[in-house]
Protein backbone atom coordinates (compact mmCIF):
# COMPACT_ATOMS: atom_id res chain seq x y z
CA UNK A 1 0.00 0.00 0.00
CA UNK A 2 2.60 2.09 0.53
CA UNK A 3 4.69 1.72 -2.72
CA UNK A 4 1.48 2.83 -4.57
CA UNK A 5 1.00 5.81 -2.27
CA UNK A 6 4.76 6.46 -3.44
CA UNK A 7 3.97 5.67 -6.94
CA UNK A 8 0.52 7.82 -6.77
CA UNK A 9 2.18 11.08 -5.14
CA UNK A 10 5.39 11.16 -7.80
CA UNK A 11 2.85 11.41 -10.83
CA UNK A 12 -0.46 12.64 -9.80
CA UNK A 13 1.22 16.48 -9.59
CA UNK A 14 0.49 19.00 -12.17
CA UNK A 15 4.26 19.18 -13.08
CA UNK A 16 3.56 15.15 -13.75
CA UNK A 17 3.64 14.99 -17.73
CA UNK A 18 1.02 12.30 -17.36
CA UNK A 19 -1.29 15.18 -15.68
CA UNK A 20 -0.93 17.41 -17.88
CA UNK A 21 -1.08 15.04 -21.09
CA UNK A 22 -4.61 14.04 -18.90
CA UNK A 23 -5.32 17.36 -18.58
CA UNK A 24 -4.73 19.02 -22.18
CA UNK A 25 -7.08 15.52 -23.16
CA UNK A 26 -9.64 15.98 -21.40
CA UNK A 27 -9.61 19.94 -22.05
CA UNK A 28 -9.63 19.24 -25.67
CA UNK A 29 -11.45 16.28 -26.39
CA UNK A 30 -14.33 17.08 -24.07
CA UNK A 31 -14.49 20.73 -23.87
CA UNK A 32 -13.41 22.59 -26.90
CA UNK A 33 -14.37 20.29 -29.74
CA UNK A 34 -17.67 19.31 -28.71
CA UNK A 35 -18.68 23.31 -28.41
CA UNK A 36 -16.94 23.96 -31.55
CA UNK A 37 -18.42 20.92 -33.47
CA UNK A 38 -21.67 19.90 -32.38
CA UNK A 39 -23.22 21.81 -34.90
CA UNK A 40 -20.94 20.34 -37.85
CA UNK A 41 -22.87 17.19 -39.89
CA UNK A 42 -19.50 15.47 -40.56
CA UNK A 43 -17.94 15.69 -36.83
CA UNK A 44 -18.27 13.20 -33.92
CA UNK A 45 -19.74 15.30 -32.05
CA UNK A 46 -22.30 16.71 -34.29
CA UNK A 47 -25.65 16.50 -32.06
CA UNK A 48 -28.05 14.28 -34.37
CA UNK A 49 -30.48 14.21 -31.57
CA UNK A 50 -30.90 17.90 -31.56
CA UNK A 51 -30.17 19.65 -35.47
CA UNK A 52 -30.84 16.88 -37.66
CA UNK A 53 -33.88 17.07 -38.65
CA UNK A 54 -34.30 21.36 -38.81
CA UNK A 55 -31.35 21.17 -40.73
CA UNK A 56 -32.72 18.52 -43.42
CA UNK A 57 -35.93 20.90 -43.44
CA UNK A 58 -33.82 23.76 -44.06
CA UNK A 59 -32.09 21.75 -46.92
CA UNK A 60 -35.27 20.54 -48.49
CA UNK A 61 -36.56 24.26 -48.67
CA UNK A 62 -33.27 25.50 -50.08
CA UNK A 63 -33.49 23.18 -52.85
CA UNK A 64 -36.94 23.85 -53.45
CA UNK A 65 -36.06 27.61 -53.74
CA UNK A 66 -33.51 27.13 -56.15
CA UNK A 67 -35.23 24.82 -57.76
CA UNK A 68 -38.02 26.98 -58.61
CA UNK A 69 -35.55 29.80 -59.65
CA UNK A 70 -34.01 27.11 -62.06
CA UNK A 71 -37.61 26.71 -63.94
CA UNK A 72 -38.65 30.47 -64.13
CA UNK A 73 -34.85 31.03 -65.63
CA UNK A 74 -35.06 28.25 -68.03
CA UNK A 75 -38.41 29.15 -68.52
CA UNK A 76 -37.71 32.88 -69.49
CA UNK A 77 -34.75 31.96 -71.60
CA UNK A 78 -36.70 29.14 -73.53
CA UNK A 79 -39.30 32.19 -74.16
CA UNK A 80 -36.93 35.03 -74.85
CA UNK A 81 -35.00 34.86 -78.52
CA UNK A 82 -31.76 33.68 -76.26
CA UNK A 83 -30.06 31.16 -77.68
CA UNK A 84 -26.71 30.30 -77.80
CA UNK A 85 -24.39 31.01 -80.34
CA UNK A 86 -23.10 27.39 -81.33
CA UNK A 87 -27.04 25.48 -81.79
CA UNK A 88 -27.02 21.93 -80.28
CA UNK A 89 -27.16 20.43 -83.78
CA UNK A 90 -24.20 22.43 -85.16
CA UNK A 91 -21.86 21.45 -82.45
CA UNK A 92 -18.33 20.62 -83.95
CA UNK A 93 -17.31 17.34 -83.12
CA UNK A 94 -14.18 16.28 -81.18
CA UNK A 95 -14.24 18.50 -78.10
CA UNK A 96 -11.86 18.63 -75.70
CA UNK A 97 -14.92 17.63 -73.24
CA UNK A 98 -18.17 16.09 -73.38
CA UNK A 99 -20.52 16.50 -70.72
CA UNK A 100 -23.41 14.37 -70.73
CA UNK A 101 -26.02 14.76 -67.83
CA UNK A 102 -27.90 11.49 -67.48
CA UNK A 103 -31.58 11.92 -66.91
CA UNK A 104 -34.49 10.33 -65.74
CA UNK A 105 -38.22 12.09 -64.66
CA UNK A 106 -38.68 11.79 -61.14
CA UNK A 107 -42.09 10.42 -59.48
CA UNK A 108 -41.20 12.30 -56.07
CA UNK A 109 -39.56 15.21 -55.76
CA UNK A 110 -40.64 16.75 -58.77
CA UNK A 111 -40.72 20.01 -57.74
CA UNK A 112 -36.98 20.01 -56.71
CA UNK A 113 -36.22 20.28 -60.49
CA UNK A 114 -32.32 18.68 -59.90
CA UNK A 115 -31.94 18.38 -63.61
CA UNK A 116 -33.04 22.33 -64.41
CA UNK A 117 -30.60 23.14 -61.33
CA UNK A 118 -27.56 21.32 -62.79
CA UNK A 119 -27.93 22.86 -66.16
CA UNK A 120 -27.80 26.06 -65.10
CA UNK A 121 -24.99 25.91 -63.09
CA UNK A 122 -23.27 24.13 -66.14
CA UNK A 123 -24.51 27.27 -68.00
CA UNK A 124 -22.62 29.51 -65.37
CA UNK A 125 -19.85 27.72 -65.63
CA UNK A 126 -19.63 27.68 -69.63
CA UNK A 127 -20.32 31.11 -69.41
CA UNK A 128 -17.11 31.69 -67.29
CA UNK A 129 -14.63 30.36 -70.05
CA UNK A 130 -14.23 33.29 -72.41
CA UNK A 131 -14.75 32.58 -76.20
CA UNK A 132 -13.98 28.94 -76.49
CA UNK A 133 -16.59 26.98 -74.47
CA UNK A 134 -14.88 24.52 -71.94
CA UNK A 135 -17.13 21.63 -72.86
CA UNK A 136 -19.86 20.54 -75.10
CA UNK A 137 -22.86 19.13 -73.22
CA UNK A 138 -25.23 16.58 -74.03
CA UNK A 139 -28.36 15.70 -72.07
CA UNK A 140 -29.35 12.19 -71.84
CA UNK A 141 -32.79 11.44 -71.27
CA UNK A 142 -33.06 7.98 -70.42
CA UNK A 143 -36.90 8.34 -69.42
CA UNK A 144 -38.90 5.05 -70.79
CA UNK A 145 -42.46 5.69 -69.03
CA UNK A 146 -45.94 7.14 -70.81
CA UNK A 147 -44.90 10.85 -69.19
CA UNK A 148 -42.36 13.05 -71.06
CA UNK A 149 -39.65 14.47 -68.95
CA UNK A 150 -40.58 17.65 -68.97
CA UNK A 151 -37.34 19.20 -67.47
CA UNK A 152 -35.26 17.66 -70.34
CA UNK A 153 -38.08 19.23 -72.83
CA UNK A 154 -37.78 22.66 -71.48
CA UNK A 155 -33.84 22.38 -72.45
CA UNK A 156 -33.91 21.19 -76.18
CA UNK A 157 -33.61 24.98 -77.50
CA UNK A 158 -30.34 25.25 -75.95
CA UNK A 159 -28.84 22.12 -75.25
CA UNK A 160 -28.82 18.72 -77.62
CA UNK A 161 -30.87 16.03 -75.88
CA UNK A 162 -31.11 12.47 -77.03
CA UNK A 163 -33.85 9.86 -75.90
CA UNK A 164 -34.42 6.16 -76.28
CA UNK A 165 -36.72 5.31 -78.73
CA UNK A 166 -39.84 3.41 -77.67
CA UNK A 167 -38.89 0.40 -79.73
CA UNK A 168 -35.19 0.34 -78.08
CA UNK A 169 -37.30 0.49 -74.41
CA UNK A 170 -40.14 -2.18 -75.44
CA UNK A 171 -36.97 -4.66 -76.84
CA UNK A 172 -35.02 -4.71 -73.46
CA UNK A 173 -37.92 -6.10 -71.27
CA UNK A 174 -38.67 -5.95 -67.57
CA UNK A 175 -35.47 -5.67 -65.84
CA UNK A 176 -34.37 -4.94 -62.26
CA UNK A 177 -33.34 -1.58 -61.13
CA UNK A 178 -29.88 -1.82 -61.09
CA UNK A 179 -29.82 -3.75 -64.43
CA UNK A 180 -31.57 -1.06 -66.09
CA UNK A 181 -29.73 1.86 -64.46
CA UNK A 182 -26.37 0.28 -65.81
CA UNK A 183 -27.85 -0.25 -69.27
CA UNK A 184 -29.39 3.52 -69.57
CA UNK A 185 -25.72 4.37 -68.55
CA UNK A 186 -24.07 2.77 -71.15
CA UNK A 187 -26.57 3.51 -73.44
CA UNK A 188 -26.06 7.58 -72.65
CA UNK A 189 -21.90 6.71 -72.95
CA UNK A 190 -22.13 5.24 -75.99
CA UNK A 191 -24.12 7.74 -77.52
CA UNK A 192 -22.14 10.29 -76.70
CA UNK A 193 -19.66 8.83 -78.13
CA UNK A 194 -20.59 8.36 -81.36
CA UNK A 195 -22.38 11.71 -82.00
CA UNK A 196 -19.21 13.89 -80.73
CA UNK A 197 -15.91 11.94 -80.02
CA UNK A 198 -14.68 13.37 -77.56
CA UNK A 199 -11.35 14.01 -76.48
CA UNK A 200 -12.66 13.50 -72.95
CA UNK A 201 -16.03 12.39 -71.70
CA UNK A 202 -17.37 13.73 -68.19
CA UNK A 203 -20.84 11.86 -67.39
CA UNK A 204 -23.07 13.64 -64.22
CA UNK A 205 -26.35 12.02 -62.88
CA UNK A 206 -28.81 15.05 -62.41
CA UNK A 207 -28.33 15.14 -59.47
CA UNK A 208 -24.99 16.56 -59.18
CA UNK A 209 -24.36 19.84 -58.99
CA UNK A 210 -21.12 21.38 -60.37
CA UNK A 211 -18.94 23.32 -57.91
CA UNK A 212 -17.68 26.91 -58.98
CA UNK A 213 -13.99 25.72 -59.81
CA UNK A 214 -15.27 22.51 -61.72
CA UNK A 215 -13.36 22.99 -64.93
CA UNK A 216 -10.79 24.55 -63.74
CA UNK A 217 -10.10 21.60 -61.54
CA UNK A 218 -10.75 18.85 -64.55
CA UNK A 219 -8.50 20.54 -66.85
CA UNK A 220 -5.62 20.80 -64.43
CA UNK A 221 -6.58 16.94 -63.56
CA UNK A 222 -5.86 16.13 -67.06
CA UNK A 223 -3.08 17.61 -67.33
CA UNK A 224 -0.97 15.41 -64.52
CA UNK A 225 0.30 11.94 -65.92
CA UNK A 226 -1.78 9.48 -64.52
CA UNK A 227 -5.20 10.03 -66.62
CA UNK A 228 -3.17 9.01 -69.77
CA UNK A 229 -3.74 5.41 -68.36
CA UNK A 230 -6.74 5.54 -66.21
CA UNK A 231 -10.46 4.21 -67.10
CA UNK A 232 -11.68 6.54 -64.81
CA UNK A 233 -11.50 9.32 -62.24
CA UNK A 234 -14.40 9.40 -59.95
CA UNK A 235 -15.62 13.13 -59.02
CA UNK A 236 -17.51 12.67 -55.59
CA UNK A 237 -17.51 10.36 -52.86
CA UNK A 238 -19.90 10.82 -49.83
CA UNK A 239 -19.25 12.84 -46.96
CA UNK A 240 -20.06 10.69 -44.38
CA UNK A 241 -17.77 8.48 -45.65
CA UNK A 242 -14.33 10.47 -46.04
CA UNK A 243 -12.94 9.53 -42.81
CA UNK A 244 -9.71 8.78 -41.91
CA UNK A 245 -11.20 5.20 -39.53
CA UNK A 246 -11.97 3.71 -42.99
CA UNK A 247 -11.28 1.02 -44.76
CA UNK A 248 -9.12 2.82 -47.61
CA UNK A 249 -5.39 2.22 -46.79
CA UNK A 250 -4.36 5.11 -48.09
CA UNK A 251 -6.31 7.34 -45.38
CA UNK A 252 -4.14 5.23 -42.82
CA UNK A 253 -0.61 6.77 -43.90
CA UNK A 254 -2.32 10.06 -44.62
CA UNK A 255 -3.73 10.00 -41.48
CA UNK A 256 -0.45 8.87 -39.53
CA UNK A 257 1.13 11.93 -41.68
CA UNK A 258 -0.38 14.36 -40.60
CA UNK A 259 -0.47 13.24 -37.15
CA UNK A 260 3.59 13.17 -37.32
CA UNK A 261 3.60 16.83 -38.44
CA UNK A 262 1.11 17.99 -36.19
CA UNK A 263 3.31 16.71 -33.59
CA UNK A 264 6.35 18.64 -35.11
CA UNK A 265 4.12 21.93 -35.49
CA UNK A 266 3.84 21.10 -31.45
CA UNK A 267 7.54 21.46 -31.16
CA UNK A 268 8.66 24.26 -32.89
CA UNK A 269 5.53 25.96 -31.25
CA UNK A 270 6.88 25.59 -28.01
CA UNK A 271 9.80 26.11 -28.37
CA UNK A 272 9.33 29.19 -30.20
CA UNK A 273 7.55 30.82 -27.23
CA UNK A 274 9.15 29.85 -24.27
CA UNK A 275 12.42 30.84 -26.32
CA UNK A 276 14.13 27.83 -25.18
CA UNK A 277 14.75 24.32 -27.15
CA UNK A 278 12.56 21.93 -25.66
CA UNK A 279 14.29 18.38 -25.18
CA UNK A 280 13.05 15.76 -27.44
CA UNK A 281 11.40 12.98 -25.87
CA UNK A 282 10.08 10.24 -27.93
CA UNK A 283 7.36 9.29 -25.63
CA UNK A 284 6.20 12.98 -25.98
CA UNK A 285 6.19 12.97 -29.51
CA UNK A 286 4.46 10.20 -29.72
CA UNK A 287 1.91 11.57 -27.51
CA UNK A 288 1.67 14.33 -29.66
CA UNK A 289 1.24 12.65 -32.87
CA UNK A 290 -1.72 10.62 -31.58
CA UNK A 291 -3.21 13.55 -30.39
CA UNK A 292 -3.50 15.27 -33.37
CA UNK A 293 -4.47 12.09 -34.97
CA UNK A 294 -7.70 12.16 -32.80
CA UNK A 295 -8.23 15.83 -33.13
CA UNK A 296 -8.90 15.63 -36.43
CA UNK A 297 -10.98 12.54 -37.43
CA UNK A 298 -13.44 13.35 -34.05
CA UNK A 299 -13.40 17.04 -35.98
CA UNK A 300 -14.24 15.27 -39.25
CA UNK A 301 -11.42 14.61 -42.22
CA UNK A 302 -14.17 16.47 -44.30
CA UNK A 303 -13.62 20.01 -43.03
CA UNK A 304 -9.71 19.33 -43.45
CA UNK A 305 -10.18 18.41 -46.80
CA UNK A 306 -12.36 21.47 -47.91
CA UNK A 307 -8.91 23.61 -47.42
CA UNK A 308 -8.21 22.43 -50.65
CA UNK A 309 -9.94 23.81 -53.09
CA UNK A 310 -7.71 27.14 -52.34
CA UNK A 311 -6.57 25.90 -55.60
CA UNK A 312 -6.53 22.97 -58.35
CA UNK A 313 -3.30 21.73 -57.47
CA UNK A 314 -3.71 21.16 -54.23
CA UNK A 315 -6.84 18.40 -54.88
CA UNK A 316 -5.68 15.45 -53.95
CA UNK A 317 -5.75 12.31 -55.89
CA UNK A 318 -6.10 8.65 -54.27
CA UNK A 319 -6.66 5.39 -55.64
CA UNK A 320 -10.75 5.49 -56.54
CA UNK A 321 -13.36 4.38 -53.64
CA UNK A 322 -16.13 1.58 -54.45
CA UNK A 323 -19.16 3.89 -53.80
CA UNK A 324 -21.19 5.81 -55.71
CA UNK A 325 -20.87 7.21 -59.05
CA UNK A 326 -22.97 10.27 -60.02
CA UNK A 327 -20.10 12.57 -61.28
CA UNK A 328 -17.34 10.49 -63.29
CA UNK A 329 -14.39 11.31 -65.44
CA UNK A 330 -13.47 9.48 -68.34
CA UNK A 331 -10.29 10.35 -70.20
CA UNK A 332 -9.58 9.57 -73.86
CA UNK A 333 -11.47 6.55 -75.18
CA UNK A 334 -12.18 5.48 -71.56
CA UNK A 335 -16.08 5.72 -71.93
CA UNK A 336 -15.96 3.78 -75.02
CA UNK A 337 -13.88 0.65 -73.33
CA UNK A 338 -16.05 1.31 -69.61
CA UNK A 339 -19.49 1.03 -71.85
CA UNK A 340 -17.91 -2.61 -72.87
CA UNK A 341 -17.01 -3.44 -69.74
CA UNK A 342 -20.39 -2.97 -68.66
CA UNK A 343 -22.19 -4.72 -70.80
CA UNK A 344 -20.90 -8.10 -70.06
CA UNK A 345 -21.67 -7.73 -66.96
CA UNK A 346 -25.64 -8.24 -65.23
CA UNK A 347 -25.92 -5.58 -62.51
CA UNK A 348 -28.25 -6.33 -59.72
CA UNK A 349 -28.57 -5.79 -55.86
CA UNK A 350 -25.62 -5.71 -54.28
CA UNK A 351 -23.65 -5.73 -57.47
CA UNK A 352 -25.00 -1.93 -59.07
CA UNK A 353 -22.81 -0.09 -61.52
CA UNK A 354 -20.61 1.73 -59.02
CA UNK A 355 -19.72 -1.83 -57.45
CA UNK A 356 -19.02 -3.49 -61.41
CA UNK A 357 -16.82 -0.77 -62.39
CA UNK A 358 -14.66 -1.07 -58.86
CA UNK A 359 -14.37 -4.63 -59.21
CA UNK A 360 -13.13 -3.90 -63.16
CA UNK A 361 -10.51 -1.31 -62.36
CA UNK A 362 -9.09 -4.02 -59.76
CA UNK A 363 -9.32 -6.95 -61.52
CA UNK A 364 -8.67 -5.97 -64.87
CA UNK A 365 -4.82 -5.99 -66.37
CA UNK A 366 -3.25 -2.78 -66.97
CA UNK A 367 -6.62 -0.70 -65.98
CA UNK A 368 -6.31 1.74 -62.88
CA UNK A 369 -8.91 3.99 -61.36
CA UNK A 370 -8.56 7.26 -59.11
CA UNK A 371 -10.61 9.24 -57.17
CA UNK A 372 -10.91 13.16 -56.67
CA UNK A 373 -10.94 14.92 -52.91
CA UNK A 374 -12.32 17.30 -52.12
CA UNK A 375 -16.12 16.70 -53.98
CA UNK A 376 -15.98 18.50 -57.43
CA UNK A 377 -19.71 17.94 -57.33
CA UNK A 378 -22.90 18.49 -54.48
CA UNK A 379 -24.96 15.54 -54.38
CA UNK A 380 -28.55 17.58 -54.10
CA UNK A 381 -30.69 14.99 -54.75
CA UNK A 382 -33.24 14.23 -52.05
CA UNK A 383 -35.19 12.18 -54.17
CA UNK A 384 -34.05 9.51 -55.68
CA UNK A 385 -35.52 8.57 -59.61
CA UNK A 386 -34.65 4.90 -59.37
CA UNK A 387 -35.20 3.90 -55.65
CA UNK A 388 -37.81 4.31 -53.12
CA UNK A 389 -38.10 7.63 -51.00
CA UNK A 390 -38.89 8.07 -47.45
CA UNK A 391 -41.97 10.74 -46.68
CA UNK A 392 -40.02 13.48 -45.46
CA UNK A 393 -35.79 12.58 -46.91
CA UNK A 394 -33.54 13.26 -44.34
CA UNK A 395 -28.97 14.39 -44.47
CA UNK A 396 -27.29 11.60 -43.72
CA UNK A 397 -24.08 12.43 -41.23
């Protein structure tokens, strides 16, 4: 009893580095972060319980606002004699890019008006290049049911848009969701294809929603040696899932990284202001390094990663996630080979495009894939045209 006593009084004292490694803990990690961060979606700490759902209300009504604003301006300009200079039929081929925005009419969530949203963003962002347009862009309506897609009709005067033909739709059957998703995919790639051939093909759901610095950021991307071999580049991966505890490797030495040179910052800061060298102790560095290393995935690898887009050379570039694929880059023929891909294989649950094209890139000889961080796109849509949708759609942290 005594020896612990001993043991006891020669570290619990504040000059014990164990106290104040306790102390600077618990001053961090349950004091500062969780009044900094509660209110932040991709955090740790963010309070679900408590902003959730006024936040997904406040998200539903701010799409529904600018989706609105995205029908009375395409409305106005389909009215007015605006028009672009370059018609949609007399579009040179072989542009640098090809946008194609697939498209589908939604039962739910009509009123959001995604696809009106995206294309005038895309307008923007055309808009924003100076003489020569940065892309070409080609709107694939993929819609097979009695009701025309009105959204893709409003957009014909200024942008070419191509549709299955009843016959293709009647040949190909009943099919499952994900079987028919993959084949209206290829179907848009393909077509594409062979009305342009494009230098570069760049295929959005619409759903996603360009960022400002889009172009800017896929033209620098293209210019860095790895597309020349690459099938694809994947544009967006969800939020929720960008964290460093993940099962990507990379995010493990990244993650270790920046922990080491946190730890360093640590140093030099102390050192700096008590004008003195501290000594180097491993065991505090080490300290250090996993502190950090906490710090920032409880804060949320997301908000780290948003310090990017300062400027296109400082987005990083990883090997490409399995998930999701609503904004994708294809460089050089890559659509044309990814369209072949796909079509010898059956997609269904648990196996859906984004999953096929993963397992390709990995299994496939001399094919590599890559994915984009931060997001080049927003993922705005709420309502989903191919899956079933809850009353009310909530965020997801």
């Amino acid at each position: 009893m005594l020896r612990w006593r001993v043991v006891i009084a020669r570290h619990v004292r504040w000059s014990s580095p164990v106290i104040q490694g306790l102390f600077l803990c618990i001053l961090t990690f349950g004091v500062v972060l969780p009044l900094c961060c509660h209110r932040l979606m991709y955090s740790y700490y963010f309070l679900k319980f408590m902003y959730l759902d006024s936040m997904s209300e406040e998200a539903l009504k701010d799409s529904y606002n600018k989706g609105q604003e995205a029908l009375h301006f395409w409305q106005e300009m389909t009215s007015s004699t605006k028009a672009s200079a370059l018609t949609p039929t007399s579009a040179p081929e072989f542009p640098e890019f090809l946008v194609t925005v697939v498209t589908a009419k939604r039962r739910e969530g009509q009123d959001y008006h995604y696809l009106l949203q995206v294309m005038q963003r895309l307008l923007s962002l055309l808009g924003d290049c100076g003489e020569r347009p940065c892309a070409e862009v080609l709107v694939c309506d993929v819609e097979t049911g009695p009701l025309l897609n009105e959204d893709a009709t409003l957009l014909e005067k200024q942008f070419l848009v191509v549709r299955r033909s009843a016959e293709q739709s009647k040949r190909r059957g009943r099919l499952n969701t994900f079987e028919k998703e993959k084949q209206d995919y290829v179907y848009c790639l393909r077509k594409g294809w062979e009305l342009r051939r494009p230098k570069n093909v760049l295929m959005l759901e619409d759903d996603a929603l360009p960022r400002p610095d889009f172009f800017s950021v896929i033209q620098d991307l293209l210019s860095r040696s790895f597309t020349r071999n690459t099938l694809y580049v994947k544009l967006y991966h969800p939020e929720r899932l960008q964290r460093y505890w993940n099962p990507e490797p990379y995010r493990i030495f990244e993650w270790v990284g920046l922990g080491l040179v946190g730890a360093s910052a640590f140093f030099f800061m102390f050192s700096y202001c008590s004008r003195i060298l501290l000594s180097f102790s491993v065991s505090h560095f080490l300290f250090f390094t996993v502190y950090v290393m906490v710090a920032v995935e409880l804060v949320g690898r997301h908000y780290l990663l948003e310090m990017r887009r300062l400027s296109p050379q400082l987005y990083a570039v990883s090997p490409a996630t399995e998930c999701c694929t609503p904004a994708m880059l294809y460089p050089g023929n890559a659509s044309a080979r990814v369209a072949d891909y796909l079509d010898q294989v059956t997609c269904s649950k648990g196996n859906a495009k984004d999953t096929v094209l993963y397992k390709i890139a990995r299994s496939t000889q001399g094919e590599r894939a890559h994915s984009v961080e931060p997001n080049l796109i927003s993922h705005i849509g709420a309502y989903s045209s191919v899956r079933s949708n809850p009353l009310r759609p909530k965020l997801l942290p």
